[in-house]
N, C-alpha and C. Protein backbone atom coordinates (compact mmCIF):
# COMPACT_ATOMS: atom_id res chain seq x y z
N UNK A 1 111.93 21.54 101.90
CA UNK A 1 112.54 22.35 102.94
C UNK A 1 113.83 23.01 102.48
N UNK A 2 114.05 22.45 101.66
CA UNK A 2 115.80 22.91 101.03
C UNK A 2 115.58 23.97 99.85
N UNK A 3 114.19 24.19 99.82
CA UNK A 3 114.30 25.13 98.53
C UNK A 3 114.74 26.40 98.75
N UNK A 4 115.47 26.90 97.90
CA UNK A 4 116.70 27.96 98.16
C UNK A 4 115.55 29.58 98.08
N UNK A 5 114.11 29.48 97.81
CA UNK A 5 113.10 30.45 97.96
C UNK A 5 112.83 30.26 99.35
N UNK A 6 112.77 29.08 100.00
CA UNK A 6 112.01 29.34 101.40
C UNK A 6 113.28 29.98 102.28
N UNK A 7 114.37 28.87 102.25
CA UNK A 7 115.66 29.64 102.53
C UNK A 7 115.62 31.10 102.56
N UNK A 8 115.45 31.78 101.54
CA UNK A 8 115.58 32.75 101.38
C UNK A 8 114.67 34.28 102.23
N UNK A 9 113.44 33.18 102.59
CA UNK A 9 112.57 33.99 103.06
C UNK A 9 112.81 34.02 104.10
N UNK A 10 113.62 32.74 104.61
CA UNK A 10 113.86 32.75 106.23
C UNK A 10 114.55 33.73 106.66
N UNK A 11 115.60 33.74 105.92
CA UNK A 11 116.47 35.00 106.01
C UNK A 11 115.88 36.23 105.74
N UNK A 12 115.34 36.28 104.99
CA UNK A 12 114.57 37.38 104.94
C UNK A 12 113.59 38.40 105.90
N UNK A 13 113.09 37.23 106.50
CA UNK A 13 112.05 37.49 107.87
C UNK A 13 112.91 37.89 109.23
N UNK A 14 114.27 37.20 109.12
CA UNK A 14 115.55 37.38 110.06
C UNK A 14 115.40 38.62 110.00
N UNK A 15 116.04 38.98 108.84
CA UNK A 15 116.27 40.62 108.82
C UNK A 15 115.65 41.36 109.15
N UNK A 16 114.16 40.93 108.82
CA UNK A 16 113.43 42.13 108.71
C UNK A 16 113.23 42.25 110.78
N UNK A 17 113.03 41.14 110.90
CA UNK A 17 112.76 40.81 112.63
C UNK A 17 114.03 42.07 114.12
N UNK A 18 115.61 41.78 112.78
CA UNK A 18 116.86 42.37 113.12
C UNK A 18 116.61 44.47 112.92
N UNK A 19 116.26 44.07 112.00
CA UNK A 19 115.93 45.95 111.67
C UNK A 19 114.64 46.29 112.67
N UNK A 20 113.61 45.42 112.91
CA UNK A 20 112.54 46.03 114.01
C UNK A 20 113.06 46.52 114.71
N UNK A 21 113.83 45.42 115.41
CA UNK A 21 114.44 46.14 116.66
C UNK A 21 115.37 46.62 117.09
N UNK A 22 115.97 47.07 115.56
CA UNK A 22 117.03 48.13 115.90
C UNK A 22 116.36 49.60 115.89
N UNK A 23 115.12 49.41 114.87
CA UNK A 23 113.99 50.65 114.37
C UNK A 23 113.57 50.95 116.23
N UNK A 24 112.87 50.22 117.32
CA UNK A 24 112.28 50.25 118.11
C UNK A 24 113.23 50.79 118.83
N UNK A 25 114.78 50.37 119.14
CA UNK A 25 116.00 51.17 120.22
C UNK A 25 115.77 52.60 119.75
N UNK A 26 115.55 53.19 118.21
CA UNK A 26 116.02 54.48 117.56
C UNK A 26 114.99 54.89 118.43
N UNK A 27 113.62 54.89 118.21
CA UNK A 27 112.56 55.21 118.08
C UNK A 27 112.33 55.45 120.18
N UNK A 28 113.29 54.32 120.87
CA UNK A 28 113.13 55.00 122.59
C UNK A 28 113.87 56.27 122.88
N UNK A 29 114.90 56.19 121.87
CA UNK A 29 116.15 57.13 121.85
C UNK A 29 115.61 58.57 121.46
N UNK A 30 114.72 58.19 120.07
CA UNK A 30 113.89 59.67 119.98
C UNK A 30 113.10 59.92 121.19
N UNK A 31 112.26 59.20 121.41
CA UNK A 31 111.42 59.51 122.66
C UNK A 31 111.80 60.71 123.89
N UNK A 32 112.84 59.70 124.62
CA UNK A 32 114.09 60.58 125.66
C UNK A 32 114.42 61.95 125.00
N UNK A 33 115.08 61.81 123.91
CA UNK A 33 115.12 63.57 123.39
C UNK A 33 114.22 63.76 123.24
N UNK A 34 112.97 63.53 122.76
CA UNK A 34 111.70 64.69 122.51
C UNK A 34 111.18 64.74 123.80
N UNK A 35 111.16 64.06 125.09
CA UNK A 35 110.47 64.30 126.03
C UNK A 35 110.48 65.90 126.74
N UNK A 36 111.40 66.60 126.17
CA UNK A 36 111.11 68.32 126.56
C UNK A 36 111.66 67.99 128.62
N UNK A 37 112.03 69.45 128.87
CA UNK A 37 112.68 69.44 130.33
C UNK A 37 111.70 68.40 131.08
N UNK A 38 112.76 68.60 132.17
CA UNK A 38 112.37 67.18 133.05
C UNK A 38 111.35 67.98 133.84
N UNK A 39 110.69 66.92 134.51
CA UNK A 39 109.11 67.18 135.04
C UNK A 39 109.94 67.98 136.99
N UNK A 40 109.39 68.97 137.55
CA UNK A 40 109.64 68.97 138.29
C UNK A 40 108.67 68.70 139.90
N UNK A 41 109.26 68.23 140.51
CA UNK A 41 108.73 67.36 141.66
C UNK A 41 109.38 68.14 143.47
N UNK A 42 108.34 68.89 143.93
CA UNK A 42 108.76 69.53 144.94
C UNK A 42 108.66 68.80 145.89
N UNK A 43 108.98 68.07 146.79
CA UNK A 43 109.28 67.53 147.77
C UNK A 43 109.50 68.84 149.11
N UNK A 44 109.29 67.95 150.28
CA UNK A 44 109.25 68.95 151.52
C UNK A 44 110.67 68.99 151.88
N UNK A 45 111.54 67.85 151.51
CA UNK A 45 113.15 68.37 152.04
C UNK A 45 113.82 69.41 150.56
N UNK A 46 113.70 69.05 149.60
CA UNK A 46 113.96 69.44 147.90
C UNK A 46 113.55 69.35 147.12
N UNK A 47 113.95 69.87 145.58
CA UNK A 47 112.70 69.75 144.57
C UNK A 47 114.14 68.74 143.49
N UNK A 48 112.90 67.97 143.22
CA UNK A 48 113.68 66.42 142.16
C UNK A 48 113.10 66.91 141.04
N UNK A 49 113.88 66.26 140.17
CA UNK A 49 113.32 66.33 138.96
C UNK A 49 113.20 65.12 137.98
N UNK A 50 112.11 64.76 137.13
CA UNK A 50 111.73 63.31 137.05
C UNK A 50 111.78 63.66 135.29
N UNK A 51 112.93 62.14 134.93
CA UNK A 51 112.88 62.34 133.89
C UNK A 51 113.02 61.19 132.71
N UNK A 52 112.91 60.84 131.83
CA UNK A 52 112.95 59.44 131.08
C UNK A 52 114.23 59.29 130.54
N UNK A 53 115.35 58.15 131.02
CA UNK A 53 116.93 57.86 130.70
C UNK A 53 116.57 56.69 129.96
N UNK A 54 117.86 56.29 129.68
CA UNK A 54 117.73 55.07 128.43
C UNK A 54 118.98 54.25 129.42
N UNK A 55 118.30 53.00 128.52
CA UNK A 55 118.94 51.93 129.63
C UNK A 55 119.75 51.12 128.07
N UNK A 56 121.07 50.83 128.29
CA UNK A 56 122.15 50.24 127.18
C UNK A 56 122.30 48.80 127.70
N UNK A 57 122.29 48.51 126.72
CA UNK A 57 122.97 46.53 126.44
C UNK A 57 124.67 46.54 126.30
N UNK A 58 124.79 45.39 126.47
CA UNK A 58 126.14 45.16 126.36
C UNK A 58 127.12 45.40 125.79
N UNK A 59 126.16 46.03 124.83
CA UNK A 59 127.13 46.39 123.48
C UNK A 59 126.85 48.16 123.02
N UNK A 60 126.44 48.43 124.19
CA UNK A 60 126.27 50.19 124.18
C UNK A 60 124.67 50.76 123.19
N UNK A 61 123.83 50.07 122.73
CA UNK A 61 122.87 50.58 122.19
C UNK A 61 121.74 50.49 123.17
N UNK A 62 121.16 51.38 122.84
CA UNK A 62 119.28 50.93 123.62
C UNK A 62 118.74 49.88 123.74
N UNK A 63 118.17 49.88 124.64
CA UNK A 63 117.63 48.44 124.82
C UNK A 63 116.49 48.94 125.79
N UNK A 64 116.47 49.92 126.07
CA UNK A 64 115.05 50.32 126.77
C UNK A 64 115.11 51.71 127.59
N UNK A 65 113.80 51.79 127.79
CA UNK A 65 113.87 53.15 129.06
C UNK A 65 113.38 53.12 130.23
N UNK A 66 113.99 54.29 131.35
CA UNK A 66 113.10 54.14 132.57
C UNK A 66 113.17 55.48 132.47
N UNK A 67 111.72 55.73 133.81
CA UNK A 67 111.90 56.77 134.40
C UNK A 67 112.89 57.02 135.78
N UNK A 68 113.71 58.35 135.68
CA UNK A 68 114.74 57.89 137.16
C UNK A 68 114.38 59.53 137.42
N UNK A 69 114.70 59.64 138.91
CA UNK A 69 114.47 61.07 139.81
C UNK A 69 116.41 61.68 140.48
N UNK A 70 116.45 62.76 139.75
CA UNK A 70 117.40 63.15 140.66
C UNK A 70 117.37 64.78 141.32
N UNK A 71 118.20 64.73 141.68
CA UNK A 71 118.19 66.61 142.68
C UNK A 71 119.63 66.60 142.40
N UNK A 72 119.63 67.93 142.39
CA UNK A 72 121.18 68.68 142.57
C UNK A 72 121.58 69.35 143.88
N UNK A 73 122.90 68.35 143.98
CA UNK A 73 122.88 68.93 145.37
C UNK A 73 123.40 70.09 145.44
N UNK A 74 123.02 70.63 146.79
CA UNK A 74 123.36 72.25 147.14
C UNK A 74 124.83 72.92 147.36
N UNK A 75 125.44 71.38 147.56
CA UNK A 75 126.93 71.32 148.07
C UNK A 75 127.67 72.02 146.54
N UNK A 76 127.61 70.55 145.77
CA UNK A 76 128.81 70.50 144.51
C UNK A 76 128.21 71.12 143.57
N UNK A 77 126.80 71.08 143.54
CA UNK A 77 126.00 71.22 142.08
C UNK A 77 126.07 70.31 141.19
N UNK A 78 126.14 68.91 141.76
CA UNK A 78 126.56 67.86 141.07
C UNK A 78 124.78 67.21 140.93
N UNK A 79 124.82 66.24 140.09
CA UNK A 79 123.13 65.52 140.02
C UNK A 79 123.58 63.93 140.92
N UNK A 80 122.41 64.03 141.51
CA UNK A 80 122.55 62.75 142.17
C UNK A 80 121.30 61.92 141.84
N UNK A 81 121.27 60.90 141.29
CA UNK A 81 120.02 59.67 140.47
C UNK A 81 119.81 58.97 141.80
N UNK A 82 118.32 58.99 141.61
CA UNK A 82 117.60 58.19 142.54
C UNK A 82 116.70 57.40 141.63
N UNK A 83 115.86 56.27 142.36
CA UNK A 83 115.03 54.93 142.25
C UNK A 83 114.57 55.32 140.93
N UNK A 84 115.16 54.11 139.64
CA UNK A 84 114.66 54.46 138.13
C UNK A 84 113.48 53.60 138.22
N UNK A 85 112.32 53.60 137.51
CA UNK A 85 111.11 52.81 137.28
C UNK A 85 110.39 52.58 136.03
N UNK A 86 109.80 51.59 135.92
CA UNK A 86 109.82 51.34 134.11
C UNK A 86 108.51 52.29 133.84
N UNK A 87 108.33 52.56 132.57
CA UNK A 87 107.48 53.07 131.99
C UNK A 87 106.17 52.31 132.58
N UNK A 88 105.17 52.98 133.10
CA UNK A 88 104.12 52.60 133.09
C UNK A 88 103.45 52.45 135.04
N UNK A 89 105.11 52.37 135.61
CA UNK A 89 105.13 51.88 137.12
C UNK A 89 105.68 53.18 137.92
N UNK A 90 105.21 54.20 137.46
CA UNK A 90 105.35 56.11 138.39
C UNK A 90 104.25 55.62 138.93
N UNK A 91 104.08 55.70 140.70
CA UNK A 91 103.13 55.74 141.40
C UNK A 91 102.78 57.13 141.34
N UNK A 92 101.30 56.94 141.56
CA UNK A 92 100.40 58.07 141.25
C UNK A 92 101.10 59.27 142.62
N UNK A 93 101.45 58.87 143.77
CA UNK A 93 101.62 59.86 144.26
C UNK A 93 102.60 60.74 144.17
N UNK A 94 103.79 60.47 143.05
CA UNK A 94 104.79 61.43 141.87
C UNK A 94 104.05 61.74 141.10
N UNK A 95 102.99 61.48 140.56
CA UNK A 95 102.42 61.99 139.34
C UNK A 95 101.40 63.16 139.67
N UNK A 96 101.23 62.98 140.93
CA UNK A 96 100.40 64.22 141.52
C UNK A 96 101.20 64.99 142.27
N UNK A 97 102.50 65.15 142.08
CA UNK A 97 103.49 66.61 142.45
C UNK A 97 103.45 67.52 141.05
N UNK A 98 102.97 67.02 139.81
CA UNK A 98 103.37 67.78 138.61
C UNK A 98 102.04 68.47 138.34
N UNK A 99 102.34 69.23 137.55
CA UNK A 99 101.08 70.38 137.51
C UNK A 99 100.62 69.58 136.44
N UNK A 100 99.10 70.09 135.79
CA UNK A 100 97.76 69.26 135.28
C UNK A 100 98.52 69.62 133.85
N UNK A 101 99.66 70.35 133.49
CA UNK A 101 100.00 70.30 131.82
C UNK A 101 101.16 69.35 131.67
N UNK A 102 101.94 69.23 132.74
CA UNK A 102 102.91 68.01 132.69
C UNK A 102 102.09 66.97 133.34
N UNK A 103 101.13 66.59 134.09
CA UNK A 103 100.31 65.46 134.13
C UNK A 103 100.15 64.66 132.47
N UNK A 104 99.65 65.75 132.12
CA UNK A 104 99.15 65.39 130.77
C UNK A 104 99.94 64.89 129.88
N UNK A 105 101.33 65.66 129.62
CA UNK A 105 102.56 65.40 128.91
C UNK A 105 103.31 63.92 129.47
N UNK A 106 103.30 64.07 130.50
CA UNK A 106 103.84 63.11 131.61
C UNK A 106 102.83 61.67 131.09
N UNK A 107 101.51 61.34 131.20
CA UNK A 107 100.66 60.67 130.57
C UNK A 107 101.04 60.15 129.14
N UNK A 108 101.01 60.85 127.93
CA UNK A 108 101.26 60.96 126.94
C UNK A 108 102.25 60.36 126.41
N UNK A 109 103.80 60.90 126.94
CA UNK A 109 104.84 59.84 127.55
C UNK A 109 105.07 58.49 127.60
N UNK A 110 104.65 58.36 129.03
CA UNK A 110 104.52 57.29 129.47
C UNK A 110 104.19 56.10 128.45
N UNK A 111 103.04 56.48 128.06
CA UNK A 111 102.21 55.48 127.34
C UNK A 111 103.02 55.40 126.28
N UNK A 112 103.22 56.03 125.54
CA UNK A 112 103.92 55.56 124.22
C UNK A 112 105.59 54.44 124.82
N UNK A 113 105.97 55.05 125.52
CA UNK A 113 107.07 54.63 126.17
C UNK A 113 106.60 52.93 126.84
N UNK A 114 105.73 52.64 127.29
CA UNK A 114 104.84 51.27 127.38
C UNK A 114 104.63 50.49 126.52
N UNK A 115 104.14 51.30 125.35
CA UNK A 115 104.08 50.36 124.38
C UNK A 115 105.47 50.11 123.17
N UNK A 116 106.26 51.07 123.19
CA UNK A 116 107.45 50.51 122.92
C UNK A 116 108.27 49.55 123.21
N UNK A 117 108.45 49.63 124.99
CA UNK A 117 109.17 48.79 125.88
C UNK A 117 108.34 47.88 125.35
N UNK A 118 107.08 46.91 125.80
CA UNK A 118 106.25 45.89 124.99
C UNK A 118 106.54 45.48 123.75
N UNK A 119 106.49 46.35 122.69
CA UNK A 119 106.87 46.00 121.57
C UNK A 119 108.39 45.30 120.96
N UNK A 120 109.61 46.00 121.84
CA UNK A 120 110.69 45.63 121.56
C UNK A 120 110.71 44.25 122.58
N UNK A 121 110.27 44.40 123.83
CA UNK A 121 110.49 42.18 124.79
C UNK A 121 110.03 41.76 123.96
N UNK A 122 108.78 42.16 123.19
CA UNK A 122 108.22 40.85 122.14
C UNK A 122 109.32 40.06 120.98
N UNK A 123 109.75 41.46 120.50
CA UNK A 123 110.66 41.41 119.32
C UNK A 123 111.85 40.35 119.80
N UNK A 124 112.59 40.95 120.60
CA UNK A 124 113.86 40.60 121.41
C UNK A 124 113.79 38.88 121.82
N UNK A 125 112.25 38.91 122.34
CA UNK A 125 111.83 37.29 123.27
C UNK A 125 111.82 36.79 121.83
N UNK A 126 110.85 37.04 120.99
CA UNK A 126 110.99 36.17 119.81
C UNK A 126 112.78 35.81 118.85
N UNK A 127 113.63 36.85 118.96
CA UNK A 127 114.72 36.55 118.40
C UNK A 127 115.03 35.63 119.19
N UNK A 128 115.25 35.44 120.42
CA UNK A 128 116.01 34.13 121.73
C UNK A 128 115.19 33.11 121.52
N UNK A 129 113.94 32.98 120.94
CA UNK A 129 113.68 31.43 121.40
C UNK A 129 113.79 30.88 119.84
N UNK A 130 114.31 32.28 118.66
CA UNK A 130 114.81 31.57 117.50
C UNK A 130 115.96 31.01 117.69
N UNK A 131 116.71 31.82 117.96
CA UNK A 131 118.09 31.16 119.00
C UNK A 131 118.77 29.99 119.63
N UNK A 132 117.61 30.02 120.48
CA UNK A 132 117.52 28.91 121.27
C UNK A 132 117.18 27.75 120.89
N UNK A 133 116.34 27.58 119.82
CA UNK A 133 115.87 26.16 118.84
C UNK A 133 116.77 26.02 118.00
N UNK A 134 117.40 26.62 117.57
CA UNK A 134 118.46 26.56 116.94
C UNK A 134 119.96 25.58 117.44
N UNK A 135 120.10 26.05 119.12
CA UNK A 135 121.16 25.60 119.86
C UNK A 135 120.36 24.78 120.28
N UNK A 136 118.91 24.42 120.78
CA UNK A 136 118.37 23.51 121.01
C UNK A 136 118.50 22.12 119.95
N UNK A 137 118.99 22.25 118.91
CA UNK A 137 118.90 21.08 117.91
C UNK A 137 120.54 20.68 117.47
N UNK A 138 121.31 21.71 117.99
CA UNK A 138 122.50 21.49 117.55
C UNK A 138 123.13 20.74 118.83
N UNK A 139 122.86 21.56 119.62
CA UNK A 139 123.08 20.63 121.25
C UNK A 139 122.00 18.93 121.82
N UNK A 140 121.01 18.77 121.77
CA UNK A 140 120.60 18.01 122.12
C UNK A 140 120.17 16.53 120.64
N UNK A 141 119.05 17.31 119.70
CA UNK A 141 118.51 16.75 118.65
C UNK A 141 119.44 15.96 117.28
N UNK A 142 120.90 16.79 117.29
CA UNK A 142 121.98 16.29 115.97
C UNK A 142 122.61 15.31 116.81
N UNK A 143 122.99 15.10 118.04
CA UNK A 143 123.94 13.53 119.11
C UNK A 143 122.76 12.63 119.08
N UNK A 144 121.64 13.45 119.50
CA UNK A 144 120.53 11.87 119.10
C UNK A 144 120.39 11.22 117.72
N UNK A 145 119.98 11.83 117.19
CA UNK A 145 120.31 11.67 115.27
C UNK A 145 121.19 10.45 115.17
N UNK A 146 122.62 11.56 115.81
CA UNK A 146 123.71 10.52 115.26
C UNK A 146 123.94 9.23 115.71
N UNK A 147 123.35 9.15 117.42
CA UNK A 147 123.25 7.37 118.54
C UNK A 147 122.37 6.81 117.54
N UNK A 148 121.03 7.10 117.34
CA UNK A 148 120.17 6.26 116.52
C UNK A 148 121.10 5.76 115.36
N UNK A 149 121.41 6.84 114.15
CA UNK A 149 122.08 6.63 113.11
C UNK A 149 123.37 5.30 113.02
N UNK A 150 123.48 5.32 114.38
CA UNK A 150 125.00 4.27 114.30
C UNK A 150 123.81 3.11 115.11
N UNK A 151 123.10 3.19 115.80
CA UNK A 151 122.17 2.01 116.41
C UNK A 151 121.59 1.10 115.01
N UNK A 152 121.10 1.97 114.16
CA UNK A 152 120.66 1.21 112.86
C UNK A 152 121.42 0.86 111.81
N UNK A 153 122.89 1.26 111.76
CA UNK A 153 123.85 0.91 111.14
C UNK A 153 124.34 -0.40 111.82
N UNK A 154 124.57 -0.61 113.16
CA UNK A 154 124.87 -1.94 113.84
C UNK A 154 123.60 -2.77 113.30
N UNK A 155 122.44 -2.71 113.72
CA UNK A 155 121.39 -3.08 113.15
C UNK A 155 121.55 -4.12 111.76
N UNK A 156 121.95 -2.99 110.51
CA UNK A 156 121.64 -3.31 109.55
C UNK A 156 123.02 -4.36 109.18
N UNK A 157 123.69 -4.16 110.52
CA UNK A 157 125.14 -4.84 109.72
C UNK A 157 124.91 -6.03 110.57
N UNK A 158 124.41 -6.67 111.35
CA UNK A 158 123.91 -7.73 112.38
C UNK A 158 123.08 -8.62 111.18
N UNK A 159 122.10 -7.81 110.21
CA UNK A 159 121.08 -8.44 109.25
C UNK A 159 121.88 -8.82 108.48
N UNK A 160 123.39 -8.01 108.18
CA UNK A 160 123.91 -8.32 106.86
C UNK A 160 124.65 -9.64 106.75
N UNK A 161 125.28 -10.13 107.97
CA UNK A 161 126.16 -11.16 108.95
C UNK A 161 124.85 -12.16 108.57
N UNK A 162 123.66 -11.87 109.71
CA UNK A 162 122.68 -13.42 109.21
C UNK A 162 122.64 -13.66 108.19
N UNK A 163 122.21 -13.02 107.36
CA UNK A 163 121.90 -13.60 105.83
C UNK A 163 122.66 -13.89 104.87
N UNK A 164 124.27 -13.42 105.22
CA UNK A 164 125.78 -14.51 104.74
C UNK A 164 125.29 -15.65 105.25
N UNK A 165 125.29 -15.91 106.27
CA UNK A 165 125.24 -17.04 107.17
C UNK A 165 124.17 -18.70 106.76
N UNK A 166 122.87 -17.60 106.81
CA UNK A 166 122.01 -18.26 105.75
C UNK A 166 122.09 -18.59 104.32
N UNK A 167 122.70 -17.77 103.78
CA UNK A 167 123.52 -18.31 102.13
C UNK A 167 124.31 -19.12 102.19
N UNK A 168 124.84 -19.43 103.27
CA UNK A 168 126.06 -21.16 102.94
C UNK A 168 125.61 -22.03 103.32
């Protein structure tokens, strides 16, 4: 277990696990820019416009996308964001305000955008429960170690006492 090749690979597989999913944030980020103008959606009070935003982690990078709807209001000309929804969860009855060439585009989209989001929880879930076994052994598994370790040291020093004892 200590060989400084397997070591090595561990780390190795780290990295490579660390660059996926920094490759997979780039790769939602392209997405959002290539998705071309936002889809437009006429409504009977206004017309929205539906479009794919990126959603940031704590530390300001990608970490995923949704779809979100906004309108400009008539007042300021300002954008106002309404109800964002993940890739894959546009109810069909938004998807049938867009004409049959942004249906299509809109489709096209989506899906890739599905299987990204998928691809990076996998990535992400698998880094945390490396994580987590990790703090799982440092927190619970190394204090047990060490109770046993001193249980069999009393142990062995209890055997060491009898068998003085028995020598005189």
């Amino acid at each position: 277990m200590r060989d400084p090749e397997f070591v090595s690979n561990i780390r190795r597989e780290y990295v490579q696990l660390d660059e996926m999913i920094a490759e997979s944030s780039k790769m939602l980020e392209t997405l959002v820019q290539m998705q071309g103008p936002a889809y437009e959606l006429q409504y009977t009070r206004w017309k929205m416009f539906l479009c794919l935003v990126k959603n940031y982690d704590a530390a300001g990078r990608c970490c995923g996308v949704r779809w979100a709807k906004y309108h400009f209001s008539p007042k300021n000309g300002k954008r106002s964001w309404y109800n964002g929804r993940l890739p894959g969860k546009i109810p069909p009855s938004t998807v049938r305000l867009m004409s049959p060439a942004e249906q299509e585009r809109f489709q096209e989209i989506d899906a890739v955008a599905v299987q990204l989001s998928k691809l990076r929880h996998s990535l992400t879930s698998k880094k945390k429960r490396i994580f987590s076994t990790f703090q799982n052994i440092r927190q619970t598994d190394k204090p047990r170690l060490q109770e046993v370790t001193q249980k069999c040291q009393a142990l062995q020093g209890a055997k060491t006492k009898i068998e003085e004892m028995e020598y005189f």
